[in-house]
Protein backbone atom coordinates (compact mmCIF):
# COMPACT_ATOMS: atom_id res chain seq x y z
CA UNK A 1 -23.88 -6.98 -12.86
CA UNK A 2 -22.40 -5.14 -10.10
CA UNK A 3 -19.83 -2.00 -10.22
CA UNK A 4 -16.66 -2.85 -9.75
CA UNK A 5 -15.60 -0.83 -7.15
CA UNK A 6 -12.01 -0.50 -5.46
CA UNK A 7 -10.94 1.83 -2.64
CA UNK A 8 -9.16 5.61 -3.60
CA UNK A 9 -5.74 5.45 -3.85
CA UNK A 10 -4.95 8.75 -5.27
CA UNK A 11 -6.11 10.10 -1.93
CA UNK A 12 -3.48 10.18 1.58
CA UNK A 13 -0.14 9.25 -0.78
CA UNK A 14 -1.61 6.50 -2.10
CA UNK A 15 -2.38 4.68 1.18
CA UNK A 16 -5.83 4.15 2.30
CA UNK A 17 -6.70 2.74 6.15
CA UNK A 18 -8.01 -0.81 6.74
CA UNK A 19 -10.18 -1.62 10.05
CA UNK A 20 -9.57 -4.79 10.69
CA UNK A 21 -11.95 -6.98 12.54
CA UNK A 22 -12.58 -10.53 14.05
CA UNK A 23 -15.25 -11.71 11.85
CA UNK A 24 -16.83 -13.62 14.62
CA UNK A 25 -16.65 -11.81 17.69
CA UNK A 26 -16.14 -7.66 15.49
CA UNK A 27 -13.91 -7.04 17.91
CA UNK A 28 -11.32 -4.42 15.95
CA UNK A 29 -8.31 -5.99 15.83
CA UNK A 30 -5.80 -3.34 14.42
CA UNK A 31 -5.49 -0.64 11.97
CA UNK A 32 -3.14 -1.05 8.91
CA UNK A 33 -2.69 0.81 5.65
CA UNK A 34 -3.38 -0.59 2.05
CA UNK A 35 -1.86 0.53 -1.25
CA UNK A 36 -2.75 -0.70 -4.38
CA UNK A 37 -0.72 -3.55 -4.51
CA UNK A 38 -0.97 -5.17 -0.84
CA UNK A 39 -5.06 -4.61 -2.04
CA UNK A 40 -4.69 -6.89 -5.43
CA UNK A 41 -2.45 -9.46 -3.26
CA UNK A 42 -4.76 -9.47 -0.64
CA UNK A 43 -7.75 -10.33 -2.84
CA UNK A 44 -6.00 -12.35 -4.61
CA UNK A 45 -4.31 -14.71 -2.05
CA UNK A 46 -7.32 -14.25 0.43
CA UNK A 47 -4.70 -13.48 3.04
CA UNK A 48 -4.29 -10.02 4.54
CA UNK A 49 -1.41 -7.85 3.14
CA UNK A 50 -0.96 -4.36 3.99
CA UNK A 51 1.80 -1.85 3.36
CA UNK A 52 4.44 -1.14 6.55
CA UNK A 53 4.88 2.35 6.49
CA UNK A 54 8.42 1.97 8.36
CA UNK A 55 9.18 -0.34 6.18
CA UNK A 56 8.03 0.64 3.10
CA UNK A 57 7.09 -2.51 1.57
CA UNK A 58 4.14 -4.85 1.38
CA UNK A 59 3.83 -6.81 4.24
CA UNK A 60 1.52 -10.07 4.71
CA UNK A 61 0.21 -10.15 8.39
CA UNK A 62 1.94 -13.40 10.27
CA UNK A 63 4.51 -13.71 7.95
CA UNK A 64 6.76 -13.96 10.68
CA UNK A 65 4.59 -14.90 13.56
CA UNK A 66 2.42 -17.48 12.07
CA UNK A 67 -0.57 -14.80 13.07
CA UNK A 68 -1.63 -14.59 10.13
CA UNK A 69 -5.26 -12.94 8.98
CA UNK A 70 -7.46 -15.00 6.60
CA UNK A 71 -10.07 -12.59 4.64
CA UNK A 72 -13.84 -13.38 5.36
CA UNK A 73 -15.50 -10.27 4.07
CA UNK A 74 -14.24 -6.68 2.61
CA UNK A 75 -16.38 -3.03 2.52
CA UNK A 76 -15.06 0.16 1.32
CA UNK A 77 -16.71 2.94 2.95
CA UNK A 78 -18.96 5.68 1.36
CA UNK A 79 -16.05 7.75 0.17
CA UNK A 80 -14.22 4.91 -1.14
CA UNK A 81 -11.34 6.19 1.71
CA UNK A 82 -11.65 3.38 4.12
CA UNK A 83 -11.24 -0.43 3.98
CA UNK A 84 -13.04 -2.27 6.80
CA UNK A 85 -11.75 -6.04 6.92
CA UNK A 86 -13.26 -8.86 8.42
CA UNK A 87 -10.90 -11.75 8.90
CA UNK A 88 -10.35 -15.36 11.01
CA UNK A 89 -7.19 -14.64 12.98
CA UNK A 90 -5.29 -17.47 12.99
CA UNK A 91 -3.14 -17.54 16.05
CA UNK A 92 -5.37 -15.83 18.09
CA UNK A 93 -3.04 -12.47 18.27
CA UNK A 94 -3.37 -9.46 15.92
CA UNK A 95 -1.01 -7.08 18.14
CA UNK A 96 2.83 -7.63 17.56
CA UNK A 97 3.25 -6.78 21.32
CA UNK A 98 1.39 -10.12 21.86
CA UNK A 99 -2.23 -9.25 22.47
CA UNK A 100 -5.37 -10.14 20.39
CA UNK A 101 -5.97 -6.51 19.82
CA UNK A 102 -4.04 -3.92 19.32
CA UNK A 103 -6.16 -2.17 21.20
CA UNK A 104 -5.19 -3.43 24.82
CA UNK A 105 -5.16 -0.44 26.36
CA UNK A 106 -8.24 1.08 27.84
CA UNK A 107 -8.28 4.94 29.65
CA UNK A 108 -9.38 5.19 33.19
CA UNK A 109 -11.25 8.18 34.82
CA UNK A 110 -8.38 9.72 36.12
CA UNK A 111 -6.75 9.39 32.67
CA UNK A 112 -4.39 6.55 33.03
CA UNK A 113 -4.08 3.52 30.89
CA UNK A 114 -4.78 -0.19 31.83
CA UNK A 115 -3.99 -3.07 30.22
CA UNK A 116 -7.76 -4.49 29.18
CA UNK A 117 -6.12 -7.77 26.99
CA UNK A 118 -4.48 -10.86 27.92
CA UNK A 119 -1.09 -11.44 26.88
CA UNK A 120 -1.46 -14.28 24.17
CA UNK A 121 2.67 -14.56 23.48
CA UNK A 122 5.66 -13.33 24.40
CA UNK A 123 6.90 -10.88 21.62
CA UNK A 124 10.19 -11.02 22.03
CA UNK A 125 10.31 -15.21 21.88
CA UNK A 126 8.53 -14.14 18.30
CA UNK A 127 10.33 -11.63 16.56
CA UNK A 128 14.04 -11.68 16.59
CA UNK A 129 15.68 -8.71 16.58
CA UNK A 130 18.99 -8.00 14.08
């Protein structure tokens, strides 16, 4: 029988970090927190919920874009600290600014930023504003 093993949430205010990855390609997708309740909805639903810090509340990825994340695999790191999570991205965009990644933006030499993603959907056709 294996441990059962869940990630520390007494550490960082009771939020813990979550990697998120494609599952097929490992491109990292985005970084989101995790308290203890978007990590029981999230195992139990199979679907990726996180907590919005501005928003203070749960909040289940593509609930209002349709992106949503579906879980394929979950570690917790060696200090029980970090959740890396591999998931099919449904809607091919993880990035609420419309790009697969969140991580779009790439440095250059002279230290200024490029744009290194396509565009995947116009955010502001997405999310309306109130």
């Amino acid at each position: 029988m294996e441990n059962i093993i869940k990630p520390d949430f007494t550490k960082n205010g009771g939020l813990v970090p979550a990697v998120v990855q494609d599952n097929e390609t490992g491109e990292v997708l985005m970084l989101a927190y995790m308290n203890e309740e978007s990590w029981k909805e999230t195992l139990t639903s199979g679907m990726a919920t996180y907590y919005s810090r501005s928003r203070k509340q749960l909040w289940k990825k593509g609930e209002t874009s349709g992106n949503i994340q579906i879980i394929k695999e979950i570690r917790l790191d060696c200090d029980e600290d970090t959740i890396l999570i591999k998931v099919e991205q449904i809607g091919n965009a993880a990035c609420h600014l419309g790009y697969k990644s969140c991580f779009f933006r790439k440095i250059n030499s002279n230290g200024t930023f490029q744009t290194a993603g396509e565009l995947i959907f116009d955010p502001e056709k997405v999310y309306f504003k109130e």
